[in-house]
Structures are given as structure tokens and as C-alpha cells.
C-alpha atoms as a PDB file:
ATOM      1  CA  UNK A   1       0.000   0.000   0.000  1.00  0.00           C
ATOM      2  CA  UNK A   2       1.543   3.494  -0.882  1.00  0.00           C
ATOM      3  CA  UNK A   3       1.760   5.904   1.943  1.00  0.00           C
ATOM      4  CA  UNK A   4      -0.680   8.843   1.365  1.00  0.00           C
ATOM      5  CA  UNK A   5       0.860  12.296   1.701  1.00  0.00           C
ATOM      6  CA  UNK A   6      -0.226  15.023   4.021  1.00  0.00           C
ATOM      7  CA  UNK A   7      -1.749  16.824   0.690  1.00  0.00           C
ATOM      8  CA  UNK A   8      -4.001  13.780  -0.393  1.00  0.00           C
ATOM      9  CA  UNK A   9      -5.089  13.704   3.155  1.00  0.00           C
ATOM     10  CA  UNK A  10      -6.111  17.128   3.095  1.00  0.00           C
ATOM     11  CA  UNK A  11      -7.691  16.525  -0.361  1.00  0.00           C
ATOM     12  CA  UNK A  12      -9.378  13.765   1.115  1.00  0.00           C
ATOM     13  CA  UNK A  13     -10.756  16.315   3.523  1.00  0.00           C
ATOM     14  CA  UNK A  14     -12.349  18.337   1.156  1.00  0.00           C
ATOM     15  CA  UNK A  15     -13.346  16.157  -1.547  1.00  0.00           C
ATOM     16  CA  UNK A  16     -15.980  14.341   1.569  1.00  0.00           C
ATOM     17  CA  UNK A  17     -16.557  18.049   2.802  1.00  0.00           C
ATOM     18  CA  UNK A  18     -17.715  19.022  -0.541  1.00  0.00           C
ATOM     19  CA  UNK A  19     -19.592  15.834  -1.258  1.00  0.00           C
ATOM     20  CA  UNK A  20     -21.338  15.648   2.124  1.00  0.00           C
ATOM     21  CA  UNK A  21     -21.979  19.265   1.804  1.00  0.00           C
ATOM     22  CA  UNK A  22     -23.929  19.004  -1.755  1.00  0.00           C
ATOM     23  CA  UNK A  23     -25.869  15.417  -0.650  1.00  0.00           C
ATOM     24  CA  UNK A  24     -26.974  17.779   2.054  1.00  0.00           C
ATOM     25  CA  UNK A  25     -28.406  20.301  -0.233  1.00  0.00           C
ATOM     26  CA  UNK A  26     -32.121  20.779  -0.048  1.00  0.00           C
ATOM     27  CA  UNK A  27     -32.240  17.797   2.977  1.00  0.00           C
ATOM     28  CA  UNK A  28     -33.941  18.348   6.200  1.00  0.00           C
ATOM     29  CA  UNK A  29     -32.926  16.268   9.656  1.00  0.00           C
ATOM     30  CA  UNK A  30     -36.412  14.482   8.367  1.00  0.00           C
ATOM     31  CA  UNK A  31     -34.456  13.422   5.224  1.00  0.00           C
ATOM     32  CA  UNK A  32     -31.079  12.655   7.560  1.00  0.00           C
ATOM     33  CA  UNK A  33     -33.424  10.443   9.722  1.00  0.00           C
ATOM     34  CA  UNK A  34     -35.537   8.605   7.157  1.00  0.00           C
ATOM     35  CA  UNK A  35     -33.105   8.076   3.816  1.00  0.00           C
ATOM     36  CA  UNK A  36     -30.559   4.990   4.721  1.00  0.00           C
ATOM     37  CA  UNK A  37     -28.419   5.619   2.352  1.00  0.00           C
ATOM     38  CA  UNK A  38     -27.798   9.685   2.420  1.00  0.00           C
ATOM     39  CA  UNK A  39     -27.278   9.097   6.656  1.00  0.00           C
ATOM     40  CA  UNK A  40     -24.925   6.198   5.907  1.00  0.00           C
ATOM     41  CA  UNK A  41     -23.328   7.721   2.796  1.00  0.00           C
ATOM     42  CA  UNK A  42     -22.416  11.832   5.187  1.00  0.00           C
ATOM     43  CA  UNK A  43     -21.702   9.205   8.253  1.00  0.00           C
ATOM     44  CA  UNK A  44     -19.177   7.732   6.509  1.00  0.00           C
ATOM     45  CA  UNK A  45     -17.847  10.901   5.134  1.00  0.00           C
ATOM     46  CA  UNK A  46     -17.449  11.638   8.324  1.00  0.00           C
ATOM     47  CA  UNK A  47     -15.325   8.923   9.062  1.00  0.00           C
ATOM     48  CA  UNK A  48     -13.037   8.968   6.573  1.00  0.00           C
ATOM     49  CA  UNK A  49     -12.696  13.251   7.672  1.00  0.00           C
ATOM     50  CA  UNK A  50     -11.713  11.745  10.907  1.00  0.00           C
ATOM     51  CA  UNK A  51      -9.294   9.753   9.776  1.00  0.00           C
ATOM     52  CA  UNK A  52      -7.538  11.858   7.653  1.00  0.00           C
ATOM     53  CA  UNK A  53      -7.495  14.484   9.838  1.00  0.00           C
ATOM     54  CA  UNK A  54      -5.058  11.817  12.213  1.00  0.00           C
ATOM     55  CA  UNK A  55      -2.764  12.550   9.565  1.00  0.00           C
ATOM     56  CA  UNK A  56      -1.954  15.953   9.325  1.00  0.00           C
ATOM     57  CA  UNK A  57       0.927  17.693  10.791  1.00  0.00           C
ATOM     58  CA  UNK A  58       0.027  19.293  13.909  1.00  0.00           C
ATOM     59  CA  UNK A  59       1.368  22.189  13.752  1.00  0.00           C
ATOM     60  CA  UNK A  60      -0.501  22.678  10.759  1.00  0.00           C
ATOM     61  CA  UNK A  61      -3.453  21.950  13.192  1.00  0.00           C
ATOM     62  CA  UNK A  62      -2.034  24.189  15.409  1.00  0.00           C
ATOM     63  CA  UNK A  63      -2.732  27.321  13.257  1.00  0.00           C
ATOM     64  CA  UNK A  64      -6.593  26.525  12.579  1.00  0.00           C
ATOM     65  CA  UNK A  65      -7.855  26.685  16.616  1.00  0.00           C
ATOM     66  CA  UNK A  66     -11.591  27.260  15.598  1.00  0.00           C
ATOM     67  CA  UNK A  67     -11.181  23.513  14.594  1.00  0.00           C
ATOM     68  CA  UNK A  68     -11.727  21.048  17.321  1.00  0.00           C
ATOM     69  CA  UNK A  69      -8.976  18.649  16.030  1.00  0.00           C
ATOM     70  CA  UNK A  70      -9.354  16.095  18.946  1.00  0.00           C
ATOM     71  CA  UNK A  71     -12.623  15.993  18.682  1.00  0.00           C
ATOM     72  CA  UNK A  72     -12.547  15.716  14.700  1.00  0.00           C
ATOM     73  CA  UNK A  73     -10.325  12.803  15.129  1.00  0.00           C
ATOM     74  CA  UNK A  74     -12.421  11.199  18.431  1.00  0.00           C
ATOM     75  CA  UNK A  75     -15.547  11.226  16.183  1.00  0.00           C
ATOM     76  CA  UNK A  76     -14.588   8.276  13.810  1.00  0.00           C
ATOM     77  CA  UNK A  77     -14.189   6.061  16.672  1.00  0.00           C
ATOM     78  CA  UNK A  78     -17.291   7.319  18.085  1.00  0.00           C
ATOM     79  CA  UNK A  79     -18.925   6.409  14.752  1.00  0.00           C
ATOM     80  CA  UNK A  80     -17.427   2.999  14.423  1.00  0.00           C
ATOM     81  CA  UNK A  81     -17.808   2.020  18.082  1.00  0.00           C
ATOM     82  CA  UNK A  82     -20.573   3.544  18.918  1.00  0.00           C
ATOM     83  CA  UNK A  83     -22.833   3.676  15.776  1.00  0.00           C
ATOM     84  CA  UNK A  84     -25.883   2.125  17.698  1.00  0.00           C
ATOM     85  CA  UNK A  85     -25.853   5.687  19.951  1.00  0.00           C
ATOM     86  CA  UNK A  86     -25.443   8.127  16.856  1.00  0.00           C
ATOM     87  CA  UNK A  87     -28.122  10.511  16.634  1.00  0.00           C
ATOM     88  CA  UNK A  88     -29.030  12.165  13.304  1.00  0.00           C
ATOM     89  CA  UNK A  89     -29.349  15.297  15.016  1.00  0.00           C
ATOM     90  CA  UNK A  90     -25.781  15.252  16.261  1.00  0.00           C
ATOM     91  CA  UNK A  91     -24.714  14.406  12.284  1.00  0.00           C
ATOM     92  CA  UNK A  92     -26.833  17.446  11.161  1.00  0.00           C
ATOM     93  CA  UNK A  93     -24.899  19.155  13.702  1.00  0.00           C
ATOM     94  CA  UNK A  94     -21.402  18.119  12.567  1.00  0.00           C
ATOM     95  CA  UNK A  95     -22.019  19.360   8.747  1.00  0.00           C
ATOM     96  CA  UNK A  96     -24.189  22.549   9.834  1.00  0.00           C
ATOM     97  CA  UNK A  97     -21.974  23.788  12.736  1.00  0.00           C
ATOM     98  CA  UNK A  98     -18.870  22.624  12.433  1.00  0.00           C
ATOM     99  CA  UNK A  99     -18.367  21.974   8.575  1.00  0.00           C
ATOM    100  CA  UNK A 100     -18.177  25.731   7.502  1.00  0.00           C
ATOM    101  CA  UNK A 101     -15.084  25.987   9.780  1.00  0.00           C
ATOM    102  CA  UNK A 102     -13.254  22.786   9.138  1.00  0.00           C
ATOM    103  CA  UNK A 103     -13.871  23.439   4.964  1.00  0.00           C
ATOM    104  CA  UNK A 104     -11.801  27.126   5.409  1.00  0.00           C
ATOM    105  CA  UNK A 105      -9.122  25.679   7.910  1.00  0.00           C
ATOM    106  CA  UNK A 106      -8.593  22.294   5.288  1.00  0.00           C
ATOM    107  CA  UNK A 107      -8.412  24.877   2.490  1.00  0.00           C
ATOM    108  CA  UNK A 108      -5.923  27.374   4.088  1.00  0.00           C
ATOM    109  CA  UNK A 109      -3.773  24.161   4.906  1.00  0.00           C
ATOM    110  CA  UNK A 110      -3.831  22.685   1.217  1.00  0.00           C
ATOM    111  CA  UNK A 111      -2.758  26.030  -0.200  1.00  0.00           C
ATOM    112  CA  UNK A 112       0.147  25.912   1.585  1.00  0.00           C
ATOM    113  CA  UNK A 113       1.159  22.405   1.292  1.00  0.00           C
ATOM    114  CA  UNK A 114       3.024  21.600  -1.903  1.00  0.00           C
ATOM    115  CA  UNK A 115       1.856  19.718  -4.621  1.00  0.00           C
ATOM    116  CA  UNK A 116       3.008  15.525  -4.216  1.00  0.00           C
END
């Protein structure tokens, strides 16, 4: 397996950002809550955010503080482990709340990262 570099992490980032951002387009919690497939398709977005996020430098980190980065990287595990106690609400949450400031801090970090 080829390592990934710090830049296709961060372009994993966005790219599940972006694509979680649009499925959400037009949806309601009622649509989060109802459509299998949309809350499994943003809750695994969500995952693979986490996990990338593992991956970055931290003092890249360092410079975004509006970002929770623990908690970005906790809430993979706490999707995985504890899937039976995830609440659509909280996921609605994640890409309302928290998804405007984690797009601008991934996007400062991949303009200054050099290309692979």
C-alpha cells in the first residue's frame, strides 16, 4: 500500500466536505433520519474526515484553533464504536456547525502544502 501524503489527506478532507456538503443540499434532519443511504453515505464521510485528519501535521493543526482537532479525530471512533448511539441530530450538527469551519481551515492548509 503506498503511503498517502499530508496533501491527499487534506484533499481527502475536502473532496468528503464538498460531497457531504452538496448530498446535504435541499435535505432536512427528516431526510437525515428517514433516507438509509444519504445518513450512511455523510456518516461515513465523516469517518473517513476523521481519519484523515489523524494525519496531518500538527502544527498545521495548530494554526486553525476554531477547529476542534481532537474531537474531529475522536468522532470516527465514536462512529465505528458507537454507531448504535449516533443521533441524526448530532450528524446534522457536525455538517451545519462545524463543517463551515473545518472546509476554510482544510483549504488554508492545502494552499500551503506543496503539490506531491
Amino acid at each position: 500500500m503506498v503511503k498517502r501524503s499530508q496533501r491527499m489527506r487534506l484533499l481527502d478532507m475536502a473532496e468528503q466536505i464538498a460531497a457531504i456538503e452538496a448530498a446535504m443540499i435541499g435535505r432536512s434532519l427528516t431526510d437525515l433520519q428517514s433516507n438509509w443511504m444519504l445518513r450512511q453515505a455523510v456518516e461515513r464521510g465523516i469517518e473517513i474526515i476523521s481519519e484523515a485528519s489523524r494525519h496531518v501535521d500538527p502544527a498545521q493543526l495548530a494554526q486553525h484553533l476554531r477547529v476542534p482537532w481532537r474531537r474531529v479525530a475522536d468522532t470516527g471512533n465514536w462512529l465505528r464504536h458507537g454507531y448504535d448511539k449516533v443521533e441524526p441530530t448530532l450528524i446534522l450538527s457536525i455538517v451545519l456547525d462545524h463543517f463551515p469551519a473545518l472546509r476554510m481551515a482544510v483549504s488554508a492548509m492545502l494552499a500551503i502544502t506543496p503539490e506531491d
